[in-house]
C-alpha atoms as a PDB file:
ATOM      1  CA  UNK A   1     -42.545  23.116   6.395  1.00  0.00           C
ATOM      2  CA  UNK A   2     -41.800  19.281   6.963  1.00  0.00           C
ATOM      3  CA  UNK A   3     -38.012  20.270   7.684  1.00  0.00           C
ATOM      4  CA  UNK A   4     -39.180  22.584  10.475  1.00  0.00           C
ATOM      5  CA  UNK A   5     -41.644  19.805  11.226  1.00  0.00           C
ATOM      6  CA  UNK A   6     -38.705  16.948  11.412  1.00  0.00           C
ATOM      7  CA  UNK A   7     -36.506  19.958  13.674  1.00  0.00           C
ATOM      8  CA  UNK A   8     -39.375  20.431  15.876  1.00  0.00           C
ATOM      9  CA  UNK A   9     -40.436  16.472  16.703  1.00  0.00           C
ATOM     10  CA  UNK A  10     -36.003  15.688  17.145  1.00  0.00           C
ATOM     11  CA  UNK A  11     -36.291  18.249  19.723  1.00  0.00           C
ATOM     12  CA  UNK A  12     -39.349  16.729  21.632  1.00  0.00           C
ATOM     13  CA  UNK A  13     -38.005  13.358  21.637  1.00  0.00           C
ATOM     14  CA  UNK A  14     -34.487  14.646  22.542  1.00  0.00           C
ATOM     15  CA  UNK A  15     -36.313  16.408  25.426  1.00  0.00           C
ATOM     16  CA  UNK A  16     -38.628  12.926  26.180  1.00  0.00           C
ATOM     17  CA  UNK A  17     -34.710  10.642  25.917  1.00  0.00           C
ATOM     18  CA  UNK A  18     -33.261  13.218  28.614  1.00  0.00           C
ATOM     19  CA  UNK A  19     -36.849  12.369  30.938  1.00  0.00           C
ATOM     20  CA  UNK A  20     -35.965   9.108  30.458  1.00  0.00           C
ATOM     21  CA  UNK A  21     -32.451   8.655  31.496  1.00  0.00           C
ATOM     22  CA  UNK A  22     -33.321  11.434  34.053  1.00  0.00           C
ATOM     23  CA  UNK A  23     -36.643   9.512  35.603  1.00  0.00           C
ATOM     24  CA  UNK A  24     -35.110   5.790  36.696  1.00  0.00           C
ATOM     25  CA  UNK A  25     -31.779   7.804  38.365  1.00  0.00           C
ATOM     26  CA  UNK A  26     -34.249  10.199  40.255  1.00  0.00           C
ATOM     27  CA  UNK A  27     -37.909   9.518  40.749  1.00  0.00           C
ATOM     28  CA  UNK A  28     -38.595   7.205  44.023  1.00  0.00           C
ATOM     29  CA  UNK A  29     -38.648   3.371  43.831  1.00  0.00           C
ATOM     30  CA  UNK A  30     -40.301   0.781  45.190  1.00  0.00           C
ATOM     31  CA  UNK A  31     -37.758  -2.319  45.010  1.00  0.00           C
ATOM     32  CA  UNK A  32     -39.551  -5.700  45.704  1.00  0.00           C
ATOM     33  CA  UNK A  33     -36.396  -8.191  43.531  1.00  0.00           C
ATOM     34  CA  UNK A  34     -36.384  -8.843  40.601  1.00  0.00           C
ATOM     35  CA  UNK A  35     -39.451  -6.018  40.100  1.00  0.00           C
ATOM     36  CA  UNK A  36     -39.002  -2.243  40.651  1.00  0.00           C
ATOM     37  CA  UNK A  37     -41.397   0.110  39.848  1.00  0.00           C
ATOM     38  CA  UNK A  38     -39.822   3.512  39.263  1.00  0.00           C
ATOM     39  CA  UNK A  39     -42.682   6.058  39.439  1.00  0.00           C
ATOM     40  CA  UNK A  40     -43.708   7.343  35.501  1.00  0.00           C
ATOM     41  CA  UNK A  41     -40.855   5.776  34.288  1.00  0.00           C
ATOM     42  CA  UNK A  42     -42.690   5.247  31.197  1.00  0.00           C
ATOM     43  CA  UNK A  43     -44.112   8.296  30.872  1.00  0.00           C
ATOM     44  CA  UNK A  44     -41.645   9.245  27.910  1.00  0.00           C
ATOM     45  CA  UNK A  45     -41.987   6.557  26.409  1.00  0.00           C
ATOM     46  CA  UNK A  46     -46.072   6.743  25.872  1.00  0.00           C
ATOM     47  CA  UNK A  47     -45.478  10.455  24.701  1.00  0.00           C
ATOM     48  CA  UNK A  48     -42.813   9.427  22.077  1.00  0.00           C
ATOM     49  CA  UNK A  49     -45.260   6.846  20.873  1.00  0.00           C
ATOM     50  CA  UNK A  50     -47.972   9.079  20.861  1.00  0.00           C
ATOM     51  CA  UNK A  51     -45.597  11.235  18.359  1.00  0.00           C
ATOM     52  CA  UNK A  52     -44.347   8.431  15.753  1.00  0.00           C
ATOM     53  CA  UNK A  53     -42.876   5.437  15.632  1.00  0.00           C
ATOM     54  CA  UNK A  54     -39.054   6.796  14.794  1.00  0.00           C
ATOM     55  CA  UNK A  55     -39.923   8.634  17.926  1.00  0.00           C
ATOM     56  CA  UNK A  56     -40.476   5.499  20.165  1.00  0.00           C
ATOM     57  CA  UNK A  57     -37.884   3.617  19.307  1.00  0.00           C
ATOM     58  CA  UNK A  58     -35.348   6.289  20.052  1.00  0.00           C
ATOM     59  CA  UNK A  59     -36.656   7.532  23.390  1.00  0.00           C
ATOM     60  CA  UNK A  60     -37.179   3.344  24.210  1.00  0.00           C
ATOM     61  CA  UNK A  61     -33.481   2.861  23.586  1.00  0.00           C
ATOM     62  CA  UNK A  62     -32.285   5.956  25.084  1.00  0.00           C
ATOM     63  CA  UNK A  63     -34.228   4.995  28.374  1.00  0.00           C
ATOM     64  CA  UNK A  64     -32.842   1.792  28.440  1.00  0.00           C
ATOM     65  CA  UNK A  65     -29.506   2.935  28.925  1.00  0.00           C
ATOM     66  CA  UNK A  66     -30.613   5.294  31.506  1.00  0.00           C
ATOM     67  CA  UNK A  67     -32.110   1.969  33.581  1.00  0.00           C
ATOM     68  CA  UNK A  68     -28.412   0.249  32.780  1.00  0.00           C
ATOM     69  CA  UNK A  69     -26.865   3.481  33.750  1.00  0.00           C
ATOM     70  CA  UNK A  70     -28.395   2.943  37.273  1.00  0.00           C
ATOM     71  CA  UNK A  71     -30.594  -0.411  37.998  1.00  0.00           C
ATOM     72  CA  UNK A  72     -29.199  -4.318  37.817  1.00  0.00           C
ATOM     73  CA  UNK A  73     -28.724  -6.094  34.585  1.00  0.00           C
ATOM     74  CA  UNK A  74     -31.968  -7.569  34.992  1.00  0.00           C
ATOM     75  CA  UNK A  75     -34.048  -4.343  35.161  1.00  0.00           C
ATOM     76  CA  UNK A  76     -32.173  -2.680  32.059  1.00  0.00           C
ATOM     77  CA  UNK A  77     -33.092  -6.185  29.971  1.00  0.00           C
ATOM     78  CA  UNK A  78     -36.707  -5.410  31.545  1.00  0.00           C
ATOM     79  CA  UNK A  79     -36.151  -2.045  29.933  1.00  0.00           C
ATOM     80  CA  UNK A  80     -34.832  -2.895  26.582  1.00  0.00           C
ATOM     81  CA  UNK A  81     -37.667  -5.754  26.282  1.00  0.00           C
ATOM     82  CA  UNK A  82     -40.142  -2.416  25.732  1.00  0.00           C
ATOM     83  CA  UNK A  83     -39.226  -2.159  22.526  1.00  0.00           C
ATOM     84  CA  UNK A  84     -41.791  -4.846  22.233  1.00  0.00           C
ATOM     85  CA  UNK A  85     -44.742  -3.358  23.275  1.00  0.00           C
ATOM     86  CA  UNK A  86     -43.519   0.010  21.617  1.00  0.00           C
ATOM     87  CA  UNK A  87     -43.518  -0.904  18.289  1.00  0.00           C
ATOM     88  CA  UNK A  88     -46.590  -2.291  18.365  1.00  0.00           C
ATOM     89  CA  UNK A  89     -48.415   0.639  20.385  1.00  0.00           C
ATOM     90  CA  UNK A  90     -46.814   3.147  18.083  1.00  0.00           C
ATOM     91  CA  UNK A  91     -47.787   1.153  14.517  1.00  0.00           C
ATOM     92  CA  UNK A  92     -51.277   0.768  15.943  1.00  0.00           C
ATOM     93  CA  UNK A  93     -51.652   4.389  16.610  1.00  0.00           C
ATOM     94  CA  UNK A  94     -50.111   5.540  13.177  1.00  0.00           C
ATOM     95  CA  UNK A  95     -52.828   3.230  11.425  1.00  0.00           C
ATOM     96  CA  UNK A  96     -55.551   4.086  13.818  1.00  0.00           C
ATOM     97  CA  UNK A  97     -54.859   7.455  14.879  1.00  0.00           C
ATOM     98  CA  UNK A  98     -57.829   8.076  16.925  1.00  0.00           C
ATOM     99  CA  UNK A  99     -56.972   5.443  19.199  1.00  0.00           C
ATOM    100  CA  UNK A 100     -56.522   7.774  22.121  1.00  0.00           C
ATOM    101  CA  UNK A 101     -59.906   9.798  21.907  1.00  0.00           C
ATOM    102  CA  UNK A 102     -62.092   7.748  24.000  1.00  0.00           C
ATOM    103  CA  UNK A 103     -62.110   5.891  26.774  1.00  0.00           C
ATOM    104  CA  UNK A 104     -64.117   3.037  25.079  1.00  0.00           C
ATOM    105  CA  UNK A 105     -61.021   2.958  22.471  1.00  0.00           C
ATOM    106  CA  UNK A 106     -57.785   4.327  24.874  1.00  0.00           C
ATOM    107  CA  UNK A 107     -58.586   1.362  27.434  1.00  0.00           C
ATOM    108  CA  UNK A 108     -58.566  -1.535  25.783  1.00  0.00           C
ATOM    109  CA  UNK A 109     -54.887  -0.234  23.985  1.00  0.00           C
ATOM    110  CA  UNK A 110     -54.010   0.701  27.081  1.00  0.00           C
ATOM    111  CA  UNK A 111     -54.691  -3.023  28.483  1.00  0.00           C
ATOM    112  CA  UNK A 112     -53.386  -4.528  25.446  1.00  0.00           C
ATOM    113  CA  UNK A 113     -49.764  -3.081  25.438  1.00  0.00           C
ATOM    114  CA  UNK A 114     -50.170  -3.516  29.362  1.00  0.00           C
ATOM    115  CA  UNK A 115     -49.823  -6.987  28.870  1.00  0.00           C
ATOM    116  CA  UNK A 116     -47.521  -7.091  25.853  1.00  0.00           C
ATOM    117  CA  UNK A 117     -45.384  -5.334  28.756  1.00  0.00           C
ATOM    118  CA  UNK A 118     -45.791  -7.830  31.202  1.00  0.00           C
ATOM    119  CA  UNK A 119     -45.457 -10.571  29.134  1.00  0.00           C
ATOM    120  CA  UNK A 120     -42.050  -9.583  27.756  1.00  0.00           C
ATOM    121  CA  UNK A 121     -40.845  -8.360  30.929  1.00  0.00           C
ATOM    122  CA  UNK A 122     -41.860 -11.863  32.716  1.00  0.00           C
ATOM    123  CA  UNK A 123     -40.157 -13.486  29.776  1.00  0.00           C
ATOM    124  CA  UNK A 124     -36.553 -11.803  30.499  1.00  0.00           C
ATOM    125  CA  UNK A 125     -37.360 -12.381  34.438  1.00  0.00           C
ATOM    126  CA  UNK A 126     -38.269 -16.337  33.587  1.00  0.00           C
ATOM    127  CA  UNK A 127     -34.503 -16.248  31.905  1.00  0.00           C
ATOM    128  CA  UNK A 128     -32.933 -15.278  34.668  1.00  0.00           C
ATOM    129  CA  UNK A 129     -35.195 -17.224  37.396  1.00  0.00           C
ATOM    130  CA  UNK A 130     -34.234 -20.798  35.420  1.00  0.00           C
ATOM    131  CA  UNK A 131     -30.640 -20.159  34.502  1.00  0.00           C
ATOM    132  CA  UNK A 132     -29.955 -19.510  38.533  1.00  0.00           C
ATOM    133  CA  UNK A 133     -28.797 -15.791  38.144  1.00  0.00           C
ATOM    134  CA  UNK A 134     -31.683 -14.549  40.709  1.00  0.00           C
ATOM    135  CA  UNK A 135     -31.041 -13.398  43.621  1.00  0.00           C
ATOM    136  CA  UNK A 136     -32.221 -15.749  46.655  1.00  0.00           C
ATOM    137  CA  UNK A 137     -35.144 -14.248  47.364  1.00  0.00           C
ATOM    138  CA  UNK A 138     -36.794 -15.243  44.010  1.00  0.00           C
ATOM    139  CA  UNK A 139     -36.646 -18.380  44.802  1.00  0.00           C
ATOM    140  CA  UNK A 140     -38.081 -18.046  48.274  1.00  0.00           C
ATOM    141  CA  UNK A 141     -41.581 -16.829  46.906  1.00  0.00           C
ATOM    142  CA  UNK A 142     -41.744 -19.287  43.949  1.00  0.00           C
ATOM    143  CA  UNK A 143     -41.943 -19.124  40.447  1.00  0.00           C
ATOM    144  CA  UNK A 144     -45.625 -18.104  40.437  1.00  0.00           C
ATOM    145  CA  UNK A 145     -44.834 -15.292  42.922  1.00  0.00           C
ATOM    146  CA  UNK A 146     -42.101 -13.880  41.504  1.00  0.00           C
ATOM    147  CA  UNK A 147     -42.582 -14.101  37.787  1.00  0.00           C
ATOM    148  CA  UNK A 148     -46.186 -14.183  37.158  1.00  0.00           C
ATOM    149  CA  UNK A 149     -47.900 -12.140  40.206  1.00  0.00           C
ATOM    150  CA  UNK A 150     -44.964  -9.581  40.958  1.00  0.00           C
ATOM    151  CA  UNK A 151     -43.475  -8.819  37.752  1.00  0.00           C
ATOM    152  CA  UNK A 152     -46.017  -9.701  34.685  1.00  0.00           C
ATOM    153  CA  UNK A 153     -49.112  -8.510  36.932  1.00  0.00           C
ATOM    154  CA  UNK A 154     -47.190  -5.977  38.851  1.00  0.00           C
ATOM    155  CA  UNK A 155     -45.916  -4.721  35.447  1.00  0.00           C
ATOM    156  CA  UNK A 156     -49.322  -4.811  33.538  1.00  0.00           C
ATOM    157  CA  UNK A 157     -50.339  -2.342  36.557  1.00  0.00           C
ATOM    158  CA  UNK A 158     -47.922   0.123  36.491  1.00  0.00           C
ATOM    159  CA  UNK A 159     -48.348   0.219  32.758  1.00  0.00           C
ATOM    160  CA  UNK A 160     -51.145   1.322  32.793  1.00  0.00           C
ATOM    161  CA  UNK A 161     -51.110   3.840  35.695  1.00  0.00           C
ATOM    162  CA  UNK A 162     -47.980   4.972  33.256  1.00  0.00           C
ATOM    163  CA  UNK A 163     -49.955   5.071  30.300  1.00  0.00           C
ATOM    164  CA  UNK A 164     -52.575   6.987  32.210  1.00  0.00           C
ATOM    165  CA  UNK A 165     -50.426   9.593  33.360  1.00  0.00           C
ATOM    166  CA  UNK A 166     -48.751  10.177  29.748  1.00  0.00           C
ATOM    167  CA  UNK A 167     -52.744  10.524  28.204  1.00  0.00           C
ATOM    168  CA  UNK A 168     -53.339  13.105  30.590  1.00  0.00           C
ATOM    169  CA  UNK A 169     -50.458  15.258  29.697  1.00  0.00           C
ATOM    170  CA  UNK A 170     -50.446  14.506  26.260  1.00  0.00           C
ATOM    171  CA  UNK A 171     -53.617  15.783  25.835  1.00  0.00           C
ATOM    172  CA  UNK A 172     -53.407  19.150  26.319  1.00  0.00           C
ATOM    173  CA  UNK A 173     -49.594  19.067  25.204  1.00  0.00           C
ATOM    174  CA  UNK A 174     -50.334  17.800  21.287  1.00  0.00           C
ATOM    175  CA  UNK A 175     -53.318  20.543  21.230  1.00  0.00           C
ATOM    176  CA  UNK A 176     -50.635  22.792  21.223  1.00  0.00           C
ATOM    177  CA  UNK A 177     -47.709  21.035  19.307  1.00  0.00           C
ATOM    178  CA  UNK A 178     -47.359  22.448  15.710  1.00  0.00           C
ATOM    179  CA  UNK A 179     -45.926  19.182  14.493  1.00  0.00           C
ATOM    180  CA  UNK A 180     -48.485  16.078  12.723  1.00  0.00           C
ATOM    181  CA  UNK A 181     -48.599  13.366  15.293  1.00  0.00           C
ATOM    182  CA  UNK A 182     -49.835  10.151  15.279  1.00  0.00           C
ATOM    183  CA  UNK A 183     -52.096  10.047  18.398  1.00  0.00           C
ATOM    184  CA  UNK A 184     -54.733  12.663  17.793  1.00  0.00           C
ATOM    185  CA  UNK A 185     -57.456  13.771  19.932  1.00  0.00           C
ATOM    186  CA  UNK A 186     -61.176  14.540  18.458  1.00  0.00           C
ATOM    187  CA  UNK A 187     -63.274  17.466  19.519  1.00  0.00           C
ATOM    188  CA  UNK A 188     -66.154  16.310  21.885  1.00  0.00           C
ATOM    189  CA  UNK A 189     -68.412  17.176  19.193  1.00  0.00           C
ATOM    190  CA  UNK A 190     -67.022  15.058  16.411  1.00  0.00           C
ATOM    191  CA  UNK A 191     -66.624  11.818  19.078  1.00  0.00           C
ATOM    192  CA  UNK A 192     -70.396  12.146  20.219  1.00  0.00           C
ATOM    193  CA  UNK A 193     -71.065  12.297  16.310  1.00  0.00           C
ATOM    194  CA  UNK A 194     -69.185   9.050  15.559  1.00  0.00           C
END
């Protein structure tokens, strides 16, 4: 059973690394340098955390080649700094597995590796801003604009929207995935009990 177990999660995150590279090369963008925000471009991501940890690394380096493959240096370093926020998301949700079953639990992880993701991204954006490898227009709108507001706010954001969006298909999707996950949802009935 575990080997048709191990078969069956390879294939969903195989499936979740195609989204990936697929997503950033497709899905509209809204390009304000040095932040883009590729619509549910993390999407796969969330789900292959949701899975396991093995899981989220592999789909988080796999999409991180798909954002080199067609974005600036800056936004595939953006990408790879992820990893971050992944490994901590997906070791919180193998300890605490019920992380995801209510909203007084989901939102507060759901801020939390928000701003893991903003902070790392804003840290490989601050690299670039003080070595002089931005583009003029950085500089234009300041340090404060650029860095802080646009891409470690901007990025907390559209984490979260992300995040939102994987939940929602998650749920239904791991009701009917015969594989153990780490995320798992709780009947109505045993939440109100708790």
């Amino acid at each position: 059973m575990k080997k048709r177990d191990a078969v069956i999660s390879m294939c969903i995150s195989a499936l979740l690394c195609a989204l990936g590279i697929i997503i950033p090369m497709f899905m509209p963008k809204i390009w304000i340098p040095p932040m883009s925000f590729t619509l549910a471009s993390h999407v796969p991501i969330f789900i292959a955390m949701f899975l396991s940890p093995a899981s989220a690394l592999l789909v988080t380096v796999v999409t991180s080649i798909g954002f080199a493959l067609s974005m600036p240096l800056v936004v595939a370093l953006r990408a790879a700094s992820h990893l971050v926020f992944v490994v901590v998301g997906s070791l919180l949700l193998k300890r605490v597995p019920y992380l995801l079953s209510s909203l007084r639990t989901a939102l507060p992880f759901n801020l939390l590796l928000g701003v893991l993701h903003g902070a790392c991204e804003s840290l490989v954006v601050t690299a670039f801003y003080f070595t002089g490898a931005g583009s003029e227009s950085w500089y234009e709108s300041g340090y404060v604009v650029t860095v802080l507001l646009l891409v470690g706010l901007g990025t907390v954001v559209h984490s979260m929207v992300d995040f939102t969006i994987a939940a929602a298909v998650w749920k239904p999707l791991s009701r009917m995935i015969p594989i153990p996950v780490s995320a798992k949802w709780r009947s109505a009935s045993k939440a109100a009990a708790n």
